[in-house]
Every structure is written in C-alpha cells, then in structure tokens.
Protein backbone atom coordinates (compact mmCIF):
# COMPACT_ATOMS: atom_id res chain seq x y z
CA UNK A 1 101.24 105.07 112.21
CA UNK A 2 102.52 103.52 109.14
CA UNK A 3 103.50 105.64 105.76
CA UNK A 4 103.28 103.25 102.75
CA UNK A 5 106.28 102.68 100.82
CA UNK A 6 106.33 104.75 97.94
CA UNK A 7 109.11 104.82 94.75
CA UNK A 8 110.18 108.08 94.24
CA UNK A 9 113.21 108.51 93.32
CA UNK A 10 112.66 107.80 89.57
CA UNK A 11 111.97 110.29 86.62
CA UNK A 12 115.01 112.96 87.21
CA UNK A 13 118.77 112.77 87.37
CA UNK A 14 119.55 116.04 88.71
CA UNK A 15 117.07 117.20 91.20
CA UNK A 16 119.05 120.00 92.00
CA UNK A 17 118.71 121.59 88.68
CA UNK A 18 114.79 120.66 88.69
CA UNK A 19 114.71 122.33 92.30
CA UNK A 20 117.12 125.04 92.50
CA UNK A 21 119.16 126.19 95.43
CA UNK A 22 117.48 125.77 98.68
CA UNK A 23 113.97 124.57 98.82
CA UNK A 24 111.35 124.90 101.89
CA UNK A 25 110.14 121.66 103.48
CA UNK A 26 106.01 121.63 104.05
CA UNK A 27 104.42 118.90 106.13
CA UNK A 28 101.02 119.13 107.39
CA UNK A 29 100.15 115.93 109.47
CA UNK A 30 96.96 115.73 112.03
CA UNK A 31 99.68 113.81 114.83
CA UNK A 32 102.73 114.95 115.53
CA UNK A 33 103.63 111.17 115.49
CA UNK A 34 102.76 111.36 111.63
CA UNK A 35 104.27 114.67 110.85
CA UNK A 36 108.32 113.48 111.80
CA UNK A 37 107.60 110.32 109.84
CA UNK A 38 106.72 112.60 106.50
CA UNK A 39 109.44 114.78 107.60
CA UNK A 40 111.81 112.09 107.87
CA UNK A 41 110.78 110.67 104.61
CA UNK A 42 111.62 114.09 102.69
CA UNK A 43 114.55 114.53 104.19
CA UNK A 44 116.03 111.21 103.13
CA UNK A 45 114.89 112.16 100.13
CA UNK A 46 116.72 115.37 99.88
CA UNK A 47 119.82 113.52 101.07
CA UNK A 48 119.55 111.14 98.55
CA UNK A 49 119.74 113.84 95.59
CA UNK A 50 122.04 116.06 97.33
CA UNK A 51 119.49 118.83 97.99
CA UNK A 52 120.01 121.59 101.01
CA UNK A 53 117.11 122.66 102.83
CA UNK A 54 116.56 126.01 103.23
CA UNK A 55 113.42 126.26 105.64
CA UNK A 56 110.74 124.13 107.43
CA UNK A 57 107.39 124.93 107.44
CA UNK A 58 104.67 122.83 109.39
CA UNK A 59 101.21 122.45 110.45
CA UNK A 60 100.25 119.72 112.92
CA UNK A 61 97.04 118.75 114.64
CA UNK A 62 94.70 120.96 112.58
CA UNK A 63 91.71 120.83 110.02
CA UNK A 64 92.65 120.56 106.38
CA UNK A 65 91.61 123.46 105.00
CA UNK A 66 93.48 126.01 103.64
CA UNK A 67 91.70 128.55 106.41
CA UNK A 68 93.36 126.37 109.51
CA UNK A 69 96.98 126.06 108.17
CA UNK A 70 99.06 129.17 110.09
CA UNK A 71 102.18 128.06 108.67
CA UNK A 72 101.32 126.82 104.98
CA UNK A 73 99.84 130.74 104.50
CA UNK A 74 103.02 131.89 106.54
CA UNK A 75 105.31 129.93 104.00
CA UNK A 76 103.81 131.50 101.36
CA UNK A 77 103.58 135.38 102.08
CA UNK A 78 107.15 135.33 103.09
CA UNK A 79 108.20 133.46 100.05
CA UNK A 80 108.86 134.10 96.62
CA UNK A 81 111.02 132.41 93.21
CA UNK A 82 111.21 128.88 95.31
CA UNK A 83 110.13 125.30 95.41
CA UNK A 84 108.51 123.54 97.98
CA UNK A 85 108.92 120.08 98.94
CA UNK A 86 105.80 118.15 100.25
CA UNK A 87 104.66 114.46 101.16
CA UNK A 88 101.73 113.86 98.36
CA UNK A 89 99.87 117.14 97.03
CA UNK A 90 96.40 115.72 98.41
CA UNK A 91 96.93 117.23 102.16
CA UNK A 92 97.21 121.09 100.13
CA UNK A 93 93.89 121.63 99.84
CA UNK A 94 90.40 120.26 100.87
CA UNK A 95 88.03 122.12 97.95
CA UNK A 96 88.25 123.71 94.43
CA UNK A 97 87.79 127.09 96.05
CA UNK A 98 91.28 126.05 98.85
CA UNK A 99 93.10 124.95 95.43
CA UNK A 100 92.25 127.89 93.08
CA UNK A 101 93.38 130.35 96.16
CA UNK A 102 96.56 127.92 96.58
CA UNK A 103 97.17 128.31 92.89
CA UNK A 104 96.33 131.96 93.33
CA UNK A 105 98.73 133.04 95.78
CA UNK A 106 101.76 130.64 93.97
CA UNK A 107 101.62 132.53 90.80
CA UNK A 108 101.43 136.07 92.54
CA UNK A 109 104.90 134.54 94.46
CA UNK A 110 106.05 132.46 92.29
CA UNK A 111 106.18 129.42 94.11
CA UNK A 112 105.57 125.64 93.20
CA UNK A 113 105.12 122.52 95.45
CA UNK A 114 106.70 119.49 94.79
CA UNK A 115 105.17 116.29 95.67
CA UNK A 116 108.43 113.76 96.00
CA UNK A 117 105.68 110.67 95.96
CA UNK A 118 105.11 111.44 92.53
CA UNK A 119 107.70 113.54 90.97
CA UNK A 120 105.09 116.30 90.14
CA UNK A 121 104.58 120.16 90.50
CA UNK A 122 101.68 121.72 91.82
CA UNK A 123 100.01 123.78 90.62
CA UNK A 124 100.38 122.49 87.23
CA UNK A 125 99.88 124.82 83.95
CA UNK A 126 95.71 124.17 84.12
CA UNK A 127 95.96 125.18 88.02
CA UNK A 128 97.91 128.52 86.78
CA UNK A 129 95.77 129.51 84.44
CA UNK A 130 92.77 128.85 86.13
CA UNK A 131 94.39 131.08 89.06
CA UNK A 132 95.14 133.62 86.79
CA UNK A 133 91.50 134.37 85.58
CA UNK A 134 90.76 135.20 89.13
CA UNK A 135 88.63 132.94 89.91
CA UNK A 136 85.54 134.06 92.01
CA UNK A 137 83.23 131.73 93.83
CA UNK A 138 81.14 130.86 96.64
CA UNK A 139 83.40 129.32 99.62
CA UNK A 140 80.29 128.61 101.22
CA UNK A 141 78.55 127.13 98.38
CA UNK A 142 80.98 124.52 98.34
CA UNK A 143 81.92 123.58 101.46
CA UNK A 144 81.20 120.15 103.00
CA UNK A 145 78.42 120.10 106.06
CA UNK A 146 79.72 117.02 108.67
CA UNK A 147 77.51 115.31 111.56
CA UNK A 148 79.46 116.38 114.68
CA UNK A 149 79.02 116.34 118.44
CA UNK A 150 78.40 119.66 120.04
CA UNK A 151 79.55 119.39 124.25
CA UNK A 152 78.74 121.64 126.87
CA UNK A 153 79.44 122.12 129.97
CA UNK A 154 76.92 119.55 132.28
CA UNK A 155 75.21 118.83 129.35
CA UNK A 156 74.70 115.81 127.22
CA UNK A 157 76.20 115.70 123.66
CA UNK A 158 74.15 117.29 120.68
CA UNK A 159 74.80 115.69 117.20
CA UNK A 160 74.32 118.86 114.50
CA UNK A 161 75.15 119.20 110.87
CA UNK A 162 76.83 122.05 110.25
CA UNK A 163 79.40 123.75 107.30
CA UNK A 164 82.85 122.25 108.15
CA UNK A 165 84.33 125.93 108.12
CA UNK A 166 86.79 127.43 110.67
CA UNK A 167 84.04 129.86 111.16
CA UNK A 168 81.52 128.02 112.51
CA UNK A 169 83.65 125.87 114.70
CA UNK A 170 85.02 128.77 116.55
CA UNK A 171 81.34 130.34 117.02
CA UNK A 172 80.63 127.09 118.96
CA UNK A 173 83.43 127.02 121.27
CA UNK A 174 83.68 130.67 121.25
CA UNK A 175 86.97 131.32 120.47
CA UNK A 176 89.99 130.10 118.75
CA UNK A 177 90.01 126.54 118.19
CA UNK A 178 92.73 123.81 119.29
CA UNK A 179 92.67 120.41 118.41
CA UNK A 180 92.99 117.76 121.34
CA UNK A 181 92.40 113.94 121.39
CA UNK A 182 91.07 110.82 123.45
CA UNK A 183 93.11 108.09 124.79
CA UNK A 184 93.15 105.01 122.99
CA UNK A 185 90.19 106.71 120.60
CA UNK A 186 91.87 107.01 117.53
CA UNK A 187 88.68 107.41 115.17
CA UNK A 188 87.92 111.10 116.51
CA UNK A 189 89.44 114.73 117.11
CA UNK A 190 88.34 117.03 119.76
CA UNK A 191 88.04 120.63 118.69
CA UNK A 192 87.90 123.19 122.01
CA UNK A 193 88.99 126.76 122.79
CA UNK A 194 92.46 126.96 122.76
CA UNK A 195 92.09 129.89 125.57
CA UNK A 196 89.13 128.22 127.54
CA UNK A 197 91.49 128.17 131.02
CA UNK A 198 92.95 131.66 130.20
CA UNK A 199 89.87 132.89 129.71
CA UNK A 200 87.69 131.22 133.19
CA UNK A 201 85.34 129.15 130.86
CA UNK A 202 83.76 126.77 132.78
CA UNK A 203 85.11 123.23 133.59
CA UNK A 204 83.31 120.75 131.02
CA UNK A 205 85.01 117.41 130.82
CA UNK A 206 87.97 115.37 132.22
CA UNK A 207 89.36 113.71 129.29
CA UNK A 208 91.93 112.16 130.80
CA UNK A 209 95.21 114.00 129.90
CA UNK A 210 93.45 117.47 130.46
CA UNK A 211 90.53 119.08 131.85
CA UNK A 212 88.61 120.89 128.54
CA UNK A 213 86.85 124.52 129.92
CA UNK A 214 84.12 125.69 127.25
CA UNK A 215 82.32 124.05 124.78
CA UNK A 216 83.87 121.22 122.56
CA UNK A 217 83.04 119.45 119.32
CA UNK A 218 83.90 115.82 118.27
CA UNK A 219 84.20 115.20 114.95
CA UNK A 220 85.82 111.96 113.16
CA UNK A 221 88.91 111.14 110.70
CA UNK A 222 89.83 109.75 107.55
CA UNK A 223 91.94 106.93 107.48
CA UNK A 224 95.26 109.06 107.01
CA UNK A 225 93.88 111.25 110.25
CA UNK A 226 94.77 114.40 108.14
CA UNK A 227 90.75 115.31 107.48
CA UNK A 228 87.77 115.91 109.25
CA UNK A 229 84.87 113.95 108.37
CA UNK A 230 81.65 113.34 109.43
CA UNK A 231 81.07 111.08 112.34
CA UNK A 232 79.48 107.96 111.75
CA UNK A 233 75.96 106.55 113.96
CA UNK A 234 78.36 104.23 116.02
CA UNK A 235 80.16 106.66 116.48
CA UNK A 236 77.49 108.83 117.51
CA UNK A 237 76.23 106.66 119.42
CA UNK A 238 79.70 105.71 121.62
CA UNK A 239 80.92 109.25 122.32
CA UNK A 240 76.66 110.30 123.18
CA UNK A 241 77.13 107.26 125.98
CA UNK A 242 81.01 108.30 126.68
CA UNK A 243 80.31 111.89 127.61
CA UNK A 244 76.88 111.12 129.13
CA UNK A 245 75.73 111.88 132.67
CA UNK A 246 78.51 109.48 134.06
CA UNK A 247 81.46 111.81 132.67
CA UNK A 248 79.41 114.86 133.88
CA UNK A 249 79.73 113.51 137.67
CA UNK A 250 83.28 112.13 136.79
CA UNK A 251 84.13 115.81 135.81
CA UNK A 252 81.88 117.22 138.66
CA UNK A 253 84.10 115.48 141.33
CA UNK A 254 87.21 115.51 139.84
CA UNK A 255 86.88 119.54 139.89
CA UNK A 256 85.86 119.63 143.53
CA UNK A 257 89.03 117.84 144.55
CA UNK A 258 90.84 120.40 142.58
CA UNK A 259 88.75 123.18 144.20
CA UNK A 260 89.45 121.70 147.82
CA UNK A 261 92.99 120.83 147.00
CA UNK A 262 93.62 124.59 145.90
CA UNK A 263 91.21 125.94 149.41
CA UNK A 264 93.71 123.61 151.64
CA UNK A 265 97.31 124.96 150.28
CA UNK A 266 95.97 128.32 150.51
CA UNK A 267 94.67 128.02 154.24
C-alpha cells in the first residue's frame, strides 16, 4: 500500500526549537502493513531535522473513532507539556464531537499534534477555544449510521443500518470487538469478538486464516483503509453469496474434522 509523496520539509529551520526536546510518535493505520510505512516516513523525518524521539504510540487495525483508539487516549492521559508527531491530522478524529474531546483533553495536558505533511499544529487556536467553552453535545446525534452485514452462526448474512459506534458493534458480537480480514478482499473489515474462543462461542465461519466463534459484522473501507464506511449493494451482494449456505457447510465440516481430529489424539 502506497503513501503519496508529500513535501514536508519546508516552512521551519529549526524544528527542534518548534518541537522541543523529545516528542511522542502517533500512528494510527487500519494494516499493520500501512502503519510501519507512516512510521517510517516520520522517522525519516525526525532524522532529517535532528529530532529524538521520546515515545511511540500506536493504534492498528481499529475503527477511527476516538472511542476505539487504546493507545491515542493512553498517549494522552500519561502525557503532559509535549508535542506529538503524526502522519496527516485527518486519521485524529472521525466527528466534531471526537475533535472537540481531542481538543478538550490537549488543553487540560497541554499537548499539541503535529502533522509533518503539512507543517501544522492541531488543535489550532479556534480548536482551543472551542475546547475551552466545554463544549456539550449529542455523540449520538451526530454519529454516522453505515449499511453493514450482521453474521451468525449457521445463518445467512443480515444487511442492517445501524449507528457506527463502538457501542453497538460490541452489543452484536457480544463482547469486545477485534478487527480481522479476508484474503485477497481488500474492500472490507471483519469486526468479531476478540474473546469468542476464550469464551466457547460457537464456531461460525472458516475464513481462511482463522476460524471466527460468535457473531461477526462486515463492514467496508475508504480508500486509505483507515475508516469504516458503509458497504456498498455489490458489495452486499458478494459477501450475502460468500458467506451463504456454501460457507455454512464449508464451516460445518471443517469443524467436524477438528472435532474428530481432537476425539482421535485423545483416545
């Protein structure tokens, strides 16, 4: 997965003033494929100006809202008075509500991201004092509703509409959510129950590189992968036919072998 060229080294002559001693590194990349190349790019970056590193911080393989991302709400309740270093400011937040809490909890730390593709700051003096009126809203008034696939076990797939909040994906897998992917489909995430083994859920599809136990959703992704998004008819359409009653059998057999593999070694 290609990064586009970008010119960033431009506007200062002495980042290490601009930055001060020992910023964190953020990346939050849907692949961990995509993640080293943003890494990579920052890095070269902070070579290039002569700038030490103090931390890491990264989120991979998860939704972009501010909700999902562990380690981006980690980074910022164990930090305070430093600068943050991230591959373009669009991947920090997914709503108005996501960027007024962002802004929120950077002025009560005193931390500022810096986006090297465009030699910026975020938040920027509006974003501050918009944060500092305390700024109270709706979260579900604005979120996004998406056209997913709901999966369960030996049944066929459900397209519903729902809120694209972490809530309501882990009331329909029950749990906490993990993403996972298809072979060769790079269009769509799978979103399951990270403890679905652990916790005996039963056996719903063979996917290839894993068996998923409990309820799964499909949903699709933006061009950069970093977003859910709704999924399209075709798409619909292809994953309806690709987890259909053939997959269910597939899966059906596949776990019997496992079963009589498992009755034979213990025999």
């Amino acid at each position: 997965m290609a990064i586009n060229n970008v010119g960033y080294y431009a506007s200062f002559s002495n980042y290490s003033d601009l930055l001060g001693d020992k910023p964190i590194i953020y990346v939050y990349a849907k692949s961990q494929e995509y993640a080293e190349q943003k890494l990579s790019l920052i890095k070269g970056f902070c070579k290039a100006k002569n700038i030490n590193i103090s931390k890491v911080y990264m989120d991979i393989g998860c939704n972009n809202k501010l909700d999902y991302k562990i380690n981006l709400k980690k980074l910022l309740n164990e930090n305070n008075n430093n600068n943050i270093l991230i591959f373009n400011a669009k991947i920090l937040a997914r709503s108005l509500f996501d960027l007024l809490e962002l802004s929120n909890l950077c002025y009560k730390n005193n931390l500022k991201f810096f986006d090297i593709t465009s030699d910026n700051f975020f938040p920027n003096e509006i974003m501050y004092n918009l944060a500092k009126m305390n700024f109270k809203g709706s979260d579900e008034k604005m979120q996004n509703k998406i056209d997913i696939l709901f999966v369960e076990p030996n049944k066929l797939p459900v397209k519903k509409t729902i809120d694209d909040t972490l809530d309501n994906m882990q009331k329909l897998v029950g749990g906490h959510i993990e993403y996972t992917y298809l072979p060769n489909c790079e269009d769509v995430s799978i979103i399951c129950n990270e403890e679905g083994k652990i916790l005996g859920l039963p056996f719903n599809r063979d996917i290839g590189h894993d068996v998923i136990a409990g309820n799964f959703i499909i949903v699709g992704l933006d061009e950069t992968g970093d977003k859910d998004i709704s999924l399209t008819k075709e798409q619909i359409d292809k994953y309806t036919k690709y987890f259909g009653k053939e997959s269910i059998e597939k899966t059906n057999k596949k776990i019997t072998e496992m079963e009589n593999s498992l009755d034979d070694y213990y025999m």
